[in-house]
PDB file of N, CA and C in Angstrom:
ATOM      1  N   UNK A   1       0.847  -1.176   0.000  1.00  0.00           N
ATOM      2  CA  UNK A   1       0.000   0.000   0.000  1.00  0.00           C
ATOM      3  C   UNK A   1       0.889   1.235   0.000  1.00  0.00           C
ATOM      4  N   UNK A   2       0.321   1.905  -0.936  1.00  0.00           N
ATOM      5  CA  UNK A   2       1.276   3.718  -0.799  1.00  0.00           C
ATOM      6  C   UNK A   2       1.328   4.061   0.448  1.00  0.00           C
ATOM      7  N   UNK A   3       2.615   4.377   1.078  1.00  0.00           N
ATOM      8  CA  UNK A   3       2.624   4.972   2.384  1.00  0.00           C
ATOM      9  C   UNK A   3       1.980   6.349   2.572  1.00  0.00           C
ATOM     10  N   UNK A   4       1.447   6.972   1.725  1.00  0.00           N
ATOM     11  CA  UNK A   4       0.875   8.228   1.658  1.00  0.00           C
ATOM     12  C   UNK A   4      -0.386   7.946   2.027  1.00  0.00           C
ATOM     13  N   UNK A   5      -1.292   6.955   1.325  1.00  0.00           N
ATOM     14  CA  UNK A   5      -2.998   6.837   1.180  1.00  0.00           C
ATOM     15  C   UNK A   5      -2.394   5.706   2.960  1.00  0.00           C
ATOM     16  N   UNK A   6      -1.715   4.903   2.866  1.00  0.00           N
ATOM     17  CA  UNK A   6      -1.985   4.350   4.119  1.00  0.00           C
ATOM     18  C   UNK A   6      -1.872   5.042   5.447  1.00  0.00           C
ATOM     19  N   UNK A   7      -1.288   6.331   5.378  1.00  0.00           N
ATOM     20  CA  UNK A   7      -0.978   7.145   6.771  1.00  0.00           C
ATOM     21  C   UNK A   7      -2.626   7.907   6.349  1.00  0.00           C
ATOM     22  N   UNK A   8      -2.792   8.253   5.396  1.00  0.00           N
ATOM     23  CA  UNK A   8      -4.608   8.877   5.025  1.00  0.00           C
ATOM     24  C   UNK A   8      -5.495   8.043   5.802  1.00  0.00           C
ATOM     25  N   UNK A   9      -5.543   6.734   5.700  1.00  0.00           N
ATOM     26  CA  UNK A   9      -6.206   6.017   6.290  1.00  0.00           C
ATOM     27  C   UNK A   9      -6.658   5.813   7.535  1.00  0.00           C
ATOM     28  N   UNK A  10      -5.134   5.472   7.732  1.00  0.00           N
ATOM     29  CA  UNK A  10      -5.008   5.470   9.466  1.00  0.00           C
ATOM     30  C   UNK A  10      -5.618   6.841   9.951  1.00  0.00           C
ATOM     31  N   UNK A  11      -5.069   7.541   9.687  1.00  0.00           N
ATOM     32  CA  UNK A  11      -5.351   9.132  10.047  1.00  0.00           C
ATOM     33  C   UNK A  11      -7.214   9.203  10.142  1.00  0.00           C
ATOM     34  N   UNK A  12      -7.605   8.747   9.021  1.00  0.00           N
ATOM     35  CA  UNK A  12      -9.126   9.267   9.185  1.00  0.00           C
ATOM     36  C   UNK A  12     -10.119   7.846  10.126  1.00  0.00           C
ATOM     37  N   UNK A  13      -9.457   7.010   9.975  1.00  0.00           N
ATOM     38  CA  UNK A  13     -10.193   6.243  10.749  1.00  0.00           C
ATOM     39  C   UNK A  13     -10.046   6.391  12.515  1.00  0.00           C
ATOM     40  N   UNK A  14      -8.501   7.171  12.855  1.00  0.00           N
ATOM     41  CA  UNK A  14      -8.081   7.386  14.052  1.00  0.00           C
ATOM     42  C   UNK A  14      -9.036   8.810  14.835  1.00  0.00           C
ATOM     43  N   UNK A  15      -9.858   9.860  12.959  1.00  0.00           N
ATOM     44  CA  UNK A  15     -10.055  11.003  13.418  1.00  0.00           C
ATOM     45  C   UNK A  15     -11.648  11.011  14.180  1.00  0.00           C
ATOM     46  N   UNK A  16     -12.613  10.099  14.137  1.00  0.00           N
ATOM     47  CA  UNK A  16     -13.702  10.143  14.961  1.00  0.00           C
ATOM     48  C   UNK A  16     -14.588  10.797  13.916  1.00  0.00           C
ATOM     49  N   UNK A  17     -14.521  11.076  12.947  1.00  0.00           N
ATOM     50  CA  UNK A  17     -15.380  11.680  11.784  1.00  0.00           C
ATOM     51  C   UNK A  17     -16.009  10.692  11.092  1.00  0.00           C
ATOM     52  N   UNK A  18     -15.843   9.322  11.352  1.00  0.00           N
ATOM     53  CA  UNK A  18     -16.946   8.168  10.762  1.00  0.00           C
ATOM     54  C   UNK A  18     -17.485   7.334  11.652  1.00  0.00           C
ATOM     55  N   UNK A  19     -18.332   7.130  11.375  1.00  0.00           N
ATOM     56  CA  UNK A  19     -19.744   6.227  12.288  1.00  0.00           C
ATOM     57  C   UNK A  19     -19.040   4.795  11.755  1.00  0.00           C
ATOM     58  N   UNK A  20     -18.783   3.631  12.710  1.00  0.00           N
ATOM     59  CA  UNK A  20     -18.749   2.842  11.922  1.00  0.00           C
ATOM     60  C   UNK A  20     -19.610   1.550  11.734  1.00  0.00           C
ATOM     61  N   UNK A  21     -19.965   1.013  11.384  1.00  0.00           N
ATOM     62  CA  UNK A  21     -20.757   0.352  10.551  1.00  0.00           C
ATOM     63  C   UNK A  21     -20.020  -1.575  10.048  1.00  0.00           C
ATOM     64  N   UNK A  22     -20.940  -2.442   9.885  1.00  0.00           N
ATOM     65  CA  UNK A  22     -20.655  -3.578  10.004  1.00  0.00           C
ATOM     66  C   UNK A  22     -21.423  -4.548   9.367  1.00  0.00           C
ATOM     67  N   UNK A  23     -20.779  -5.102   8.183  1.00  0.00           N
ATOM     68  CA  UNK A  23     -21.393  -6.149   7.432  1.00  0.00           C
ATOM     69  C   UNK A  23     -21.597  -5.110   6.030  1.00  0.00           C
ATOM     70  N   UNK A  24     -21.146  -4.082   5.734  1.00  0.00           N
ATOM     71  CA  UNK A  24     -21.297  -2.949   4.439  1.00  0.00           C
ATOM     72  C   UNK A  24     -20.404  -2.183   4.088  1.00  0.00           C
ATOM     73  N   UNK A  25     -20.271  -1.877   3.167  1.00  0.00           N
ATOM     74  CA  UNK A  25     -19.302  -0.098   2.916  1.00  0.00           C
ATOM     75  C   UNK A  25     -19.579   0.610   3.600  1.00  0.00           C
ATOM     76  N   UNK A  26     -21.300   0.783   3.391  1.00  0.00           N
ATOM     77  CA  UNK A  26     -21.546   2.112   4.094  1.00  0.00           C
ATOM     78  C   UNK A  26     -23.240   1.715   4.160  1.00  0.00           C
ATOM     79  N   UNK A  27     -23.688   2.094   4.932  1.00  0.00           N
ATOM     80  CA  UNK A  27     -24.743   1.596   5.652  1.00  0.00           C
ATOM     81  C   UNK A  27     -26.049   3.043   5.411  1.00  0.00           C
ATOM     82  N   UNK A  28     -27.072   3.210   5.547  1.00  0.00           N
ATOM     83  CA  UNK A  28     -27.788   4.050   5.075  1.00  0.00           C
ATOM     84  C   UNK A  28     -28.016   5.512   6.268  1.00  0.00           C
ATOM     85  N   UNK A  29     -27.510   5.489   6.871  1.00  0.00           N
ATOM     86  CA  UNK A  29     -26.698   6.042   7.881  1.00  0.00           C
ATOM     87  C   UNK A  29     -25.655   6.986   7.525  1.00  0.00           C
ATOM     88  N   UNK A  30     -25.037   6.543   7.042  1.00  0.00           N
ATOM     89  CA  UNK A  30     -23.493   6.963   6.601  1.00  0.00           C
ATOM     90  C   UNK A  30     -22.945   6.205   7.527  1.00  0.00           C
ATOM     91  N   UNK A  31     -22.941   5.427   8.031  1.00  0.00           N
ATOM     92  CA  UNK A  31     -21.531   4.981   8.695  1.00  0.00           C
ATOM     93  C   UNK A  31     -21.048   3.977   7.908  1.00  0.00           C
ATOM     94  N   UNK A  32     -19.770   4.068   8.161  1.00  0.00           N
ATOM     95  CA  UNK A  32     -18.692   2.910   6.987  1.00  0.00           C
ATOM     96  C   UNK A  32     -17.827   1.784   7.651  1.00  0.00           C
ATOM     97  N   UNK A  33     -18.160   0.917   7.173  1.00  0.00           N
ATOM     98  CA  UNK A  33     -16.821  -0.053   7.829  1.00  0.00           C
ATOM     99  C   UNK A  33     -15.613   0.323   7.565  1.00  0.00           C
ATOM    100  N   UNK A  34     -14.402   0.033   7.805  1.00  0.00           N
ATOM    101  CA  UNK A  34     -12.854   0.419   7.480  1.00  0.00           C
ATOM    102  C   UNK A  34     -12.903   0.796   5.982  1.00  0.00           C
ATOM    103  N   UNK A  35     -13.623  -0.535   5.598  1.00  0.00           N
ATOM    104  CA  UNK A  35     -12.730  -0.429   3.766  1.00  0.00           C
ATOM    105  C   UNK A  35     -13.981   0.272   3.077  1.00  0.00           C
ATOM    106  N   UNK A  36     -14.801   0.873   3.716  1.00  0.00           N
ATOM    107  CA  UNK A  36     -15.882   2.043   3.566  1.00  0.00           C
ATOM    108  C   UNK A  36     -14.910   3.388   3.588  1.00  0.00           C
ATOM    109  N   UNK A  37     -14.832   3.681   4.624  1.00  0.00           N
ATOM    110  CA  UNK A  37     -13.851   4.491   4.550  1.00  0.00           C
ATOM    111  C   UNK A  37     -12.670   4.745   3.662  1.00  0.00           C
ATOM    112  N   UNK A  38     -11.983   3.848   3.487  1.00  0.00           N
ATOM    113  CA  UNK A  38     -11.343   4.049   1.861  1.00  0.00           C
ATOM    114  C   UNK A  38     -11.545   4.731   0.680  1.00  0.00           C
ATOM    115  N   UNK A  39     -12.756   3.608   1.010  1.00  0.00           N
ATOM    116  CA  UNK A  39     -13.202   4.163  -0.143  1.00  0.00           C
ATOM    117  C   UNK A  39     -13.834   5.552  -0.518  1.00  0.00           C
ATOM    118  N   UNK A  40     -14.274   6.015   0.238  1.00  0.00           N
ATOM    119  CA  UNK A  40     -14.489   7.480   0.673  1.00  0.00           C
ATOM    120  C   UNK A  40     -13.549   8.389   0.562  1.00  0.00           C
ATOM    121  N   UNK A  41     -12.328   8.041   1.249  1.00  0.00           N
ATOM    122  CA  UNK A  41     -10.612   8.552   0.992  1.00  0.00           C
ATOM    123  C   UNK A  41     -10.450   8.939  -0.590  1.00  0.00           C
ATOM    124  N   UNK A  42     -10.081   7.525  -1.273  1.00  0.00           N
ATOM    125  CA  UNK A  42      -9.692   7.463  -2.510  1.00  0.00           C
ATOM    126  C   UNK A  42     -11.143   7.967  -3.723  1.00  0.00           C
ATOM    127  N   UNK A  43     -12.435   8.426  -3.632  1.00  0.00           N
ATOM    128  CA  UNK A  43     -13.306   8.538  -4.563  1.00  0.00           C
ATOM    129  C   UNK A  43     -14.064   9.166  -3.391  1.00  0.00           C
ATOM    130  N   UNK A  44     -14.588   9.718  -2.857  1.00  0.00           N
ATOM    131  CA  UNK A  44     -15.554  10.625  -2.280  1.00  0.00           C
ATOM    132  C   UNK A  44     -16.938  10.608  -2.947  1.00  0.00           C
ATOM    133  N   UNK A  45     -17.046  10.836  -4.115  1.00  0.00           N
ATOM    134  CA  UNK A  45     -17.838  11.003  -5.141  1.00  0.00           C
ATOM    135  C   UNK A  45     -18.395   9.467  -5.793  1.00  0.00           C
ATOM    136  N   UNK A  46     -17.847   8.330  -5.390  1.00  0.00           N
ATOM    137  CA  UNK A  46     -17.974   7.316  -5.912  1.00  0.00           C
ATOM    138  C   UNK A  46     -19.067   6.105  -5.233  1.00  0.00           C
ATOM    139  N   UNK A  47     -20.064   7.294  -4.394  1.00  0.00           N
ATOM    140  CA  UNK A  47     -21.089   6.242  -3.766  1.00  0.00           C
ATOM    141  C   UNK A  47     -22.249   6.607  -5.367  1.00  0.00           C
ATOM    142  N   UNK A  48     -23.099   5.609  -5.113  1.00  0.00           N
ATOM    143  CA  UNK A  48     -24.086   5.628  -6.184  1.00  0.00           C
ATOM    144  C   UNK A  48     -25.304   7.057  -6.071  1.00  0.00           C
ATOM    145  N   UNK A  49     -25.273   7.131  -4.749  1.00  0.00           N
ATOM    146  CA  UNK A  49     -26.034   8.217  -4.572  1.00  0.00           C
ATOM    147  C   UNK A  49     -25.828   8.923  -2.875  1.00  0.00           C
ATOM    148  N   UNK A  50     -26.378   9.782  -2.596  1.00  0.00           N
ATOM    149  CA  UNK A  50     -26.484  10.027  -1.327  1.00  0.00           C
ATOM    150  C   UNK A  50     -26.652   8.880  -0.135  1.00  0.00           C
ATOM    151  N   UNK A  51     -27.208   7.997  -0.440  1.00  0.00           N
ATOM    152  CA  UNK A  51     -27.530   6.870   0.750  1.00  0.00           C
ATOM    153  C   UNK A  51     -27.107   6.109   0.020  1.00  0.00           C
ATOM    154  N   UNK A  52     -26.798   5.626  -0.929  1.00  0.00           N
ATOM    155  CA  UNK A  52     -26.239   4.387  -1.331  1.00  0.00           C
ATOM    156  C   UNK A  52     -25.324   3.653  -0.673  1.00  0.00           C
ATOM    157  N   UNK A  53     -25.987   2.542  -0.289  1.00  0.00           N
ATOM    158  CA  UNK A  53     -24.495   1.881  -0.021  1.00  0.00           C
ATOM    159  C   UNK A  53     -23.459   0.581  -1.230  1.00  0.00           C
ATOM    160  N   UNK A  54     -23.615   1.239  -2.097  1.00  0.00           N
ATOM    161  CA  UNK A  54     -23.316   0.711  -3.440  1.00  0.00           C
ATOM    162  C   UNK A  54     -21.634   1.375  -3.844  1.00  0.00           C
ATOM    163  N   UNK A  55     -20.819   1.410  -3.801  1.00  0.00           N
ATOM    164  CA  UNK A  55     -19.640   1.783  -4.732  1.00  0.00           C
ATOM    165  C   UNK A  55     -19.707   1.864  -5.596  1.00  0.00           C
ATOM    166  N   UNK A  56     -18.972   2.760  -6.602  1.00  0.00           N
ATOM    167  CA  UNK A  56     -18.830   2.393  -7.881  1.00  0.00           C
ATOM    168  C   UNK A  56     -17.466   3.525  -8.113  1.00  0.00           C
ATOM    169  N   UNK A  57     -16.381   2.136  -8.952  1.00  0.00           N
ATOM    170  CA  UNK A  57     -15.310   2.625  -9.654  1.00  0.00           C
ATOM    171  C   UNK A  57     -14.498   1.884 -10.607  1.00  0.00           C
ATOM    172  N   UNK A  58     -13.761   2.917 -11.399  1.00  0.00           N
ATOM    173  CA  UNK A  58     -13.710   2.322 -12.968  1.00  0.00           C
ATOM    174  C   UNK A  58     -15.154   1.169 -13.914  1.00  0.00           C
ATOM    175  N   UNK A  59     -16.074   2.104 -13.404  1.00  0.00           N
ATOM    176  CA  UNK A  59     -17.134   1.761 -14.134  1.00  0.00           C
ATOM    177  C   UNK A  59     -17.666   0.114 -13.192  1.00  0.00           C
ATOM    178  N   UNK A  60     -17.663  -0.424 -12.442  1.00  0.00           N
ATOM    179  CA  UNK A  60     -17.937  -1.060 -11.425  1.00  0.00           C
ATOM    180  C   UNK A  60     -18.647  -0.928 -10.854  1.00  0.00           C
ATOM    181  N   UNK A  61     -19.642  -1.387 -10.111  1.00  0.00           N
ATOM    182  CA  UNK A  61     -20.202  -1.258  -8.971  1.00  0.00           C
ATOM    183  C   UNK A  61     -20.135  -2.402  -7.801  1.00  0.00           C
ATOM    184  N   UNK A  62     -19.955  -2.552  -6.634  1.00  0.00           N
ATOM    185  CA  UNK A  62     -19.761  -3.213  -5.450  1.00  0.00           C
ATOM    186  C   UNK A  62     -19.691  -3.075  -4.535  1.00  0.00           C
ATOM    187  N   UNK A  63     -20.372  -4.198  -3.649  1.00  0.00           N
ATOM    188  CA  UNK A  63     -20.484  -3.919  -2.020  1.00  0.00           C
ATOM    189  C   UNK A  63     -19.636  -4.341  -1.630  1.00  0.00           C
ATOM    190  N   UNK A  64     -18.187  -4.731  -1.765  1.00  0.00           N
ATOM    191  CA  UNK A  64     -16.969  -5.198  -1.336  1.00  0.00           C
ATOM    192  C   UNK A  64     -16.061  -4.853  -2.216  1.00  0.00           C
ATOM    193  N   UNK A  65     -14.922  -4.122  -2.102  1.00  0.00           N
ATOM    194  CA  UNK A  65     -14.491  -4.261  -3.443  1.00  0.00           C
ATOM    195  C   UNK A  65     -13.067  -4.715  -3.902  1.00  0.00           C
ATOM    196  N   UNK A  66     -13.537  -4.553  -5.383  1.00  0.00           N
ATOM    197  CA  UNK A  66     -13.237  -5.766  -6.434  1.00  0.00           C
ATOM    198  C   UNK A  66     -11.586  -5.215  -6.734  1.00  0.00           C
ATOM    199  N   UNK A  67     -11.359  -6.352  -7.571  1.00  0.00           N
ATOM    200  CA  UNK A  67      -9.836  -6.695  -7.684  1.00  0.00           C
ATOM    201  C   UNK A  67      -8.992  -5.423  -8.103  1.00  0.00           C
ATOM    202  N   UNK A  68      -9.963  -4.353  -9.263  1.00  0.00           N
ATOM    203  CA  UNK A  68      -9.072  -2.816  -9.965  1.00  0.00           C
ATOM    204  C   UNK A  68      -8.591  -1.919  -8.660  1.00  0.00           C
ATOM    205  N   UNK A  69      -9.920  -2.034  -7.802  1.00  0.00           N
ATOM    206  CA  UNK A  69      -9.931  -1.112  -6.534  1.00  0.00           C
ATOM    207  C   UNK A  69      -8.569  -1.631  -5.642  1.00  0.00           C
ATOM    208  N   UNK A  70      -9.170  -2.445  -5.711  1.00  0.00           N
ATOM    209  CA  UNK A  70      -7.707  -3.091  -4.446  1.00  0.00           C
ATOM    210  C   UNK A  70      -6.689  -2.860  -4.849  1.00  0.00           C
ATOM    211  N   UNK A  71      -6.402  -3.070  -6.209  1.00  0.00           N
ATOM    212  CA  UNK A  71      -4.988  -3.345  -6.968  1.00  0.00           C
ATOM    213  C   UNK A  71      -4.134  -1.122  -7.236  1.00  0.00           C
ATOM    214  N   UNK A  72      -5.288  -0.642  -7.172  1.00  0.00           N
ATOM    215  CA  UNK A  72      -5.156   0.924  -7.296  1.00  0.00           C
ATOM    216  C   UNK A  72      -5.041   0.795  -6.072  1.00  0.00           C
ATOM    217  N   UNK A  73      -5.361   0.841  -4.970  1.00  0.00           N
ATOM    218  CA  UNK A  73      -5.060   1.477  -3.424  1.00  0.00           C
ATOM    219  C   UNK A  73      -4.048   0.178  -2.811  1.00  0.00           C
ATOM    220  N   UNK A  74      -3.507  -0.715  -3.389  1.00  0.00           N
ATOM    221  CA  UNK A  74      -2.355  -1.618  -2.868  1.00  0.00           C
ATOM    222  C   UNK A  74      -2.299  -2.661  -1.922  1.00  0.00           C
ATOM    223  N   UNK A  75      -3.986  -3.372  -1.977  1.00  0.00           N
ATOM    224  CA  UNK A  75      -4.457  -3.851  -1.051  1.00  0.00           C
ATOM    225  C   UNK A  75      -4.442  -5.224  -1.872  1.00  0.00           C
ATOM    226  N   UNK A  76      -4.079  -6.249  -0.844  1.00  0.00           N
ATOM    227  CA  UNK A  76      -4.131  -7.703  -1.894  1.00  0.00           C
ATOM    228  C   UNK A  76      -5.681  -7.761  -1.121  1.00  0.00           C
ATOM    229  N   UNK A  77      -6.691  -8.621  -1.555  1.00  0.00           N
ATOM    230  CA  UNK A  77      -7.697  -9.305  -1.243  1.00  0.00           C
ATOM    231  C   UNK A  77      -7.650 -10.057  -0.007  1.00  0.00           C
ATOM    232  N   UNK A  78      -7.099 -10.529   0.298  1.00  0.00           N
ATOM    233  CA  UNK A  78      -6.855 -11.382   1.526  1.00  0.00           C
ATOM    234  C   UNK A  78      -6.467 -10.149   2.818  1.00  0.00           C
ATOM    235  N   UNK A  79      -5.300  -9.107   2.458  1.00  0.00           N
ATOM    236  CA  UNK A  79      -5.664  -7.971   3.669  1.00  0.00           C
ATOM    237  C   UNK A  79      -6.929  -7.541   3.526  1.00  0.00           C
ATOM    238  N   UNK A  80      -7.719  -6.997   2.415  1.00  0.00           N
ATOM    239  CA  UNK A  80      -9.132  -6.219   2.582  1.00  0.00           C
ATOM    240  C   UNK A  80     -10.119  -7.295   3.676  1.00  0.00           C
ATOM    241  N   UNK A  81     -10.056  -8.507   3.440  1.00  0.00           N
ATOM    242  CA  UNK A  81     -10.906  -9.432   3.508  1.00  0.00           C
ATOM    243  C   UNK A  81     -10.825  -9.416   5.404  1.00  0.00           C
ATOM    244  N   UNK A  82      -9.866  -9.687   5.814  1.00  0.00           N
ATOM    245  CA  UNK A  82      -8.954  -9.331   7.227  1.00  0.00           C
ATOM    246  C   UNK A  82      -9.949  -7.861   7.850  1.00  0.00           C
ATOM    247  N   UNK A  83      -9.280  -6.874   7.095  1.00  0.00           N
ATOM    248  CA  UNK A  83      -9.577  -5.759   7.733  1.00  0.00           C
ATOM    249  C   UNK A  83     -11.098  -5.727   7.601  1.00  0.00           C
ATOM    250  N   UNK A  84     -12.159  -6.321   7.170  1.00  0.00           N
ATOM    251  CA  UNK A  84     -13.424  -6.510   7.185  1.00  0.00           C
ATOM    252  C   UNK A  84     -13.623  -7.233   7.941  1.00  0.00           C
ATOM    253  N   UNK A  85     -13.076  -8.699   8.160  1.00  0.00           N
ATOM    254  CA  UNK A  85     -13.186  -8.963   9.480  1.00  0.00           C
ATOM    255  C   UNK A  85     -13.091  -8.496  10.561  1.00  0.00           C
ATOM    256  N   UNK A  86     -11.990  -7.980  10.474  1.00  0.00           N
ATOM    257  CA  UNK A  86     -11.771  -6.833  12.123  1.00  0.00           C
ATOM    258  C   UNK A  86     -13.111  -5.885  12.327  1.00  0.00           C
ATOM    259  N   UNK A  87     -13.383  -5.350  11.519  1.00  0.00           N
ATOM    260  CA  UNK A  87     -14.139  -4.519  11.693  1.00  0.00           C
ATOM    261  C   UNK A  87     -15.578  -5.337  11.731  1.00  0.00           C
ATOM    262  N   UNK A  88     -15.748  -6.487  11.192  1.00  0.00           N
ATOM    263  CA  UNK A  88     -17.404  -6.785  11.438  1.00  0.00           C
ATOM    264  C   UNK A  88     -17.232  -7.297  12.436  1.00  0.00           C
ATOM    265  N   UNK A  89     -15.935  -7.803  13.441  1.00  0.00           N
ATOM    266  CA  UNK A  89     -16.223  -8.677  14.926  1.00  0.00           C
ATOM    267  C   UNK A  89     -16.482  -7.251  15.892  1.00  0.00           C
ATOM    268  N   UNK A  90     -16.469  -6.068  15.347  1.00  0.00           N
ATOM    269  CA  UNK A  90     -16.473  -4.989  16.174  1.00  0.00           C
ATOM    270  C   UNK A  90     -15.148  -4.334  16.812  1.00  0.00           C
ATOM    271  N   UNK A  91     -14.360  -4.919  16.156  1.00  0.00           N
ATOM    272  CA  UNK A  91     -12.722  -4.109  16.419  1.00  0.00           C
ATOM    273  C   UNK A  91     -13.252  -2.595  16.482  1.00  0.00           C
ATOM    274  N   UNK A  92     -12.900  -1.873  17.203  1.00  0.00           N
ATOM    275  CA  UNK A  92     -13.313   0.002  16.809  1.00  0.00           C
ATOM    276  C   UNK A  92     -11.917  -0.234  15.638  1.00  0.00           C
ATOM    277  N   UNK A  93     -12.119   1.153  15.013  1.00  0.00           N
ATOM    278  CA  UNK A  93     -11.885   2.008  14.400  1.00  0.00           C
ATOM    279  C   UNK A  93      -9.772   2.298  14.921  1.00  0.00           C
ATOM    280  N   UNK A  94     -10.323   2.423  15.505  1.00  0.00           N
ATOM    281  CA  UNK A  94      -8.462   2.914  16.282  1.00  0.00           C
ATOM    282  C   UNK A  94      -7.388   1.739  16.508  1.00  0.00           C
ATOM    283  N   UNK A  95      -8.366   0.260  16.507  1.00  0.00           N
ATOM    284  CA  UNK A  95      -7.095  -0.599  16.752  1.00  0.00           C
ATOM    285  C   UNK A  95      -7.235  -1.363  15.197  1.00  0.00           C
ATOM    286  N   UNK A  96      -8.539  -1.034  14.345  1.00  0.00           N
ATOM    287  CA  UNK A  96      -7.859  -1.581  12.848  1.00  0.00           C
ATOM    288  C   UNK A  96      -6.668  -0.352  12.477  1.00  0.00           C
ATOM    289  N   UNK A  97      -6.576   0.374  12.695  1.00  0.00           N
ATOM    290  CA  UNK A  97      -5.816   1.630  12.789  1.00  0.00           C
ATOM    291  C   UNK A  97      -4.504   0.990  12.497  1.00  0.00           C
ATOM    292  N   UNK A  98      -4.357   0.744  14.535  1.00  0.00           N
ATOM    293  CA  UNK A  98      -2.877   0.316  14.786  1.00  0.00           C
ATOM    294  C   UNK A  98      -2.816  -0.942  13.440  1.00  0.00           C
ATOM    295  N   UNK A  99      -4.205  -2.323  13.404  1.00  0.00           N
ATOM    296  CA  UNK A  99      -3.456  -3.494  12.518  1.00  0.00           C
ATOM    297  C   UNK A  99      -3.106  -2.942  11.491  1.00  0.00           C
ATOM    298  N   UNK A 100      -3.789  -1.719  10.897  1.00  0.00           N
ATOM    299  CA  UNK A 100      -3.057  -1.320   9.189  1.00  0.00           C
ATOM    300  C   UNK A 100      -1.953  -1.331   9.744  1.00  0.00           C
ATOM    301  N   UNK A 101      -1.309  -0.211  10.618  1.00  0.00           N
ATOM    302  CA  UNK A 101       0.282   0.429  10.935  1.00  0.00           C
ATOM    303  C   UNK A 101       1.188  -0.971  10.779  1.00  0.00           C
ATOM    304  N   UNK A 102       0.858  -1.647  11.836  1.00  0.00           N
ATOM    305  CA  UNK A 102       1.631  -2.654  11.789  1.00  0.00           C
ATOM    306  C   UNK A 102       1.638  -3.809  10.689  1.00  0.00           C
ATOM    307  N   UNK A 103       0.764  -4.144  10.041  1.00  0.00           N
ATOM    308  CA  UNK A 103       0.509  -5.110   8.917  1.00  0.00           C
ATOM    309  C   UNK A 103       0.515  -4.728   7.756  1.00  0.00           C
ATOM    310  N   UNK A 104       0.337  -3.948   7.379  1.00  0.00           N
ATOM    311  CA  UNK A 104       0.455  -3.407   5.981  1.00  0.00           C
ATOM    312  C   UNK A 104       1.078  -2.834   5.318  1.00  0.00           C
TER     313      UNK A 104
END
């Protein structure tokens, strides 16, 4: 992962500015799981609509995402898959934090 978008990461998931959320990107709420948040990071603009909890990039759409996404933000599948776990057993926000720092 770019050490730039991964200190972004850490940083916004450490900053208390997202609700987080479990079993989705992003939940109708707005709150986001980790790799919700990302995705938010890297495309802001890339939910389907205001409440959507749909992604969409490089012409894609997905509720997990797919191999272009990962492969642009430096994420193999097997970390995304991890850090969704963490976050759907209810890890907060601050110690998927620390696992990016240290694992990724």
């Amino acid at each position: 992962m770019k050490p730039e978008l991964k200190a972004k990461w850490v940083a916004t998931l450490r900053s208390g500015n997202y609700k987080q959320a479990n079993g989705i990107l992003r939940d109708d709420e707005n709150g986001c799981c980790c790799l919700g948040v990302l995705c938010d990071i890297v495309q802001p603009n890339g939910w389907s609509n205001e409440t959507s909890t749909c992604y969409e990039h490089d012409g894609h759409s997905f509720v997990f995402p797919g191999p272009k996404f990962l492969s642009r933000v430096g994420l193999t599948e097997l970390e995304a898959q991890k850090a969704a776990q963490l976050n759907d057993k209810g890890v907060p926000f601050t110690d998927i934090a620390d696992w990016i720092e240290a694992n990724l």
